[in-house]
C-alpha atoms as a PDB file:
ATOM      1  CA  UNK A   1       9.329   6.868   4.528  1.00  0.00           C
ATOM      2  CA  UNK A   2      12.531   4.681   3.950  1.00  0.00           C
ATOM      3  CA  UNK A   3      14.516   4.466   1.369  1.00  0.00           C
ATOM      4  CA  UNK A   4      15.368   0.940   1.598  1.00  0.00           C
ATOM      5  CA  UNK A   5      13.553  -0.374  -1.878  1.00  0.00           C
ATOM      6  CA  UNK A   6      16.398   1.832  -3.671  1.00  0.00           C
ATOM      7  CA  UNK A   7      19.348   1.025  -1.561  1.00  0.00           C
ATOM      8  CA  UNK A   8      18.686  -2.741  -2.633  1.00  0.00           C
ATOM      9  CA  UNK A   9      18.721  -1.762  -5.867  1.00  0.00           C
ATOM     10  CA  UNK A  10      22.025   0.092  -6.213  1.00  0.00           C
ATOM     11  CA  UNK A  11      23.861  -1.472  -3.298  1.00  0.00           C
ATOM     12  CA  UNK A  12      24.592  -5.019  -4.683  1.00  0.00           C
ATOM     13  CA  UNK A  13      27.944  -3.765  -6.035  1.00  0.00           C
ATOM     14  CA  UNK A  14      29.668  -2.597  -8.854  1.00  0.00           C
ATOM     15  CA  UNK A  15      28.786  -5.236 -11.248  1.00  0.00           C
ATOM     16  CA  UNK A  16      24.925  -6.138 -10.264  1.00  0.00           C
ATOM     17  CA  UNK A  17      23.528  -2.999  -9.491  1.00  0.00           C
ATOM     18  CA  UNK A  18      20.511  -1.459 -11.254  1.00  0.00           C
ATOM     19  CA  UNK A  19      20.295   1.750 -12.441  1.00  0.00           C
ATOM     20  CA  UNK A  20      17.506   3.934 -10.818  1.00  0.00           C
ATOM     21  CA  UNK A  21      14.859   5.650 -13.111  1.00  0.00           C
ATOM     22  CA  UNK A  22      15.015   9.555 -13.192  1.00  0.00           C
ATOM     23  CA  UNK A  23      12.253   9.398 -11.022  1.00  0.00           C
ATOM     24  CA  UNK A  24      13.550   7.287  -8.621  1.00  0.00           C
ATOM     25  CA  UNK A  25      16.573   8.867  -7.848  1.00  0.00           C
ATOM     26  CA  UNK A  26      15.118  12.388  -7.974  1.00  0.00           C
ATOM     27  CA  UNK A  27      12.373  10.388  -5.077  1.00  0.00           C
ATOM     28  CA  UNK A  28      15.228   9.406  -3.415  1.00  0.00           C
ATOM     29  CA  UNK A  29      17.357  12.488  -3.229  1.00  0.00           C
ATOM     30  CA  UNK A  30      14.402  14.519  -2.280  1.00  0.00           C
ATOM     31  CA  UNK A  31      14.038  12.018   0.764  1.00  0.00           C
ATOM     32  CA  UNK A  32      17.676  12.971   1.647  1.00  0.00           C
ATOM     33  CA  UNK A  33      17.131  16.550   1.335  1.00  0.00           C
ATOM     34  CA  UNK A  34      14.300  16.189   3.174  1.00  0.00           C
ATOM     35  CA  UNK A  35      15.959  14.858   6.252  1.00  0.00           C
ATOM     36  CA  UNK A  36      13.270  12.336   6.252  1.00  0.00           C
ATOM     37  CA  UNK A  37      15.937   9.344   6.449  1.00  0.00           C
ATOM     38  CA  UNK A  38      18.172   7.543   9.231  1.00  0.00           C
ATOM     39  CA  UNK A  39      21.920   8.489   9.344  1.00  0.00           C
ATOM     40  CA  UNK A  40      22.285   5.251   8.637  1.00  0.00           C
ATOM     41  CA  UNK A  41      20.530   5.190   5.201  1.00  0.00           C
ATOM     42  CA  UNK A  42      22.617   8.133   4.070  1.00  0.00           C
ATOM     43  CA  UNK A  43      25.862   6.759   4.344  1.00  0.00           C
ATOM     44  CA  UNK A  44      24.844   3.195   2.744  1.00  0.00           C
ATOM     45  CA  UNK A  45      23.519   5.198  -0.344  1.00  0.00           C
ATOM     46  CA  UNK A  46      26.753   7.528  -0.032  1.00  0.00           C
ATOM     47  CA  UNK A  47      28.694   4.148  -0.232  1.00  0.00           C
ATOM     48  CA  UNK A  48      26.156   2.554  -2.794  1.00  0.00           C
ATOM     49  CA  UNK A  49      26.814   4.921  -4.917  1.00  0.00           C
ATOM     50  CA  UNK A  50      30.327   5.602  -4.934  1.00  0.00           C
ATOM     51  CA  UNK A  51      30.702   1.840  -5.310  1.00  0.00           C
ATOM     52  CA  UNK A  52      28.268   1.350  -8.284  1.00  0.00           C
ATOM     53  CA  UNK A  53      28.734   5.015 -10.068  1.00  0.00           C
ATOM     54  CA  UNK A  54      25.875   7.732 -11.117  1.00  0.00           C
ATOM     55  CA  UNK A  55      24.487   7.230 -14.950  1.00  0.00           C
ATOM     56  CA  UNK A  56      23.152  10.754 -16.246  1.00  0.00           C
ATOM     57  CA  UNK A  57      19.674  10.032 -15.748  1.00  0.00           C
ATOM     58  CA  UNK A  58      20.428   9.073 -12.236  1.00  0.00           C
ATOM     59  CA  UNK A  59      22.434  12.652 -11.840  1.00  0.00           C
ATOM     60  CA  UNK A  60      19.667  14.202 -13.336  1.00  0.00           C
ATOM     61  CA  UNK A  61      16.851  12.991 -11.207  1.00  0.00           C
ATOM     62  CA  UNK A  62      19.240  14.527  -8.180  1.00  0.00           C
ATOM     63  CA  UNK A  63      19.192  18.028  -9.572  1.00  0.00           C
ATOM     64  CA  UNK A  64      15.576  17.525 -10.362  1.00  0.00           C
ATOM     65  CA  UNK A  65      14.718  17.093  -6.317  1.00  0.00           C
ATOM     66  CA  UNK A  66      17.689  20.034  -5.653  1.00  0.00           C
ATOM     67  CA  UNK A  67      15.797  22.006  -7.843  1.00  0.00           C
ATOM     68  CA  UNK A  68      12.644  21.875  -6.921  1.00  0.00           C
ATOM     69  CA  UNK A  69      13.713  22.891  -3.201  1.00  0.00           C
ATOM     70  CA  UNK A  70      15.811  25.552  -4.412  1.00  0.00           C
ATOM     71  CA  UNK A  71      15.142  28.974  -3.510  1.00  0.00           C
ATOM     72  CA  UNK A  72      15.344  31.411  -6.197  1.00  0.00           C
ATOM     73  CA  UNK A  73      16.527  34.923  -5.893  1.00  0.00           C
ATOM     74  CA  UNK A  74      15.531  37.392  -7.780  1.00  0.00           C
ATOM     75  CA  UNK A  75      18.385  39.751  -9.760  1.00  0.00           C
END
């Protein structure tokens, strides 16, 4: 899978990017962790992103996909 419908999104700059849903950026991060994207992908949404800024939804969706890949340890 690519995650090319979300870089178009965010990566048209600081002033005419679109936000991503929750779901779409918890989608997209899980991608990432994943490792089922190109190197090339990751740095245009590392870029993308540190161009356009996170919202809180968007931040949230990313813990949402860290999260559910988590590991928990017992105490």
């Amino acid at each position: 899978m690519s995650i090319s419908h979300y870089l178009k999104e965010i990566g048209r700059g600081k002033h005419n990017a679109r936000d991503l849903t929750r779901e779409q950026a918890c989608d997209l991060m899980g991608q990432l962790l994943d490792g089922s994207v190109t190197d090339v992908e990751t740095g245009a949404f590392c870029i993308a992103m540190r161009v356009k800024g996170e919202t809180s939804d968007e931040l949230a969706g990313f813990m949402d996909a860290l999260n559910s890949r988590m590991k928990r340890l017992d105490r």
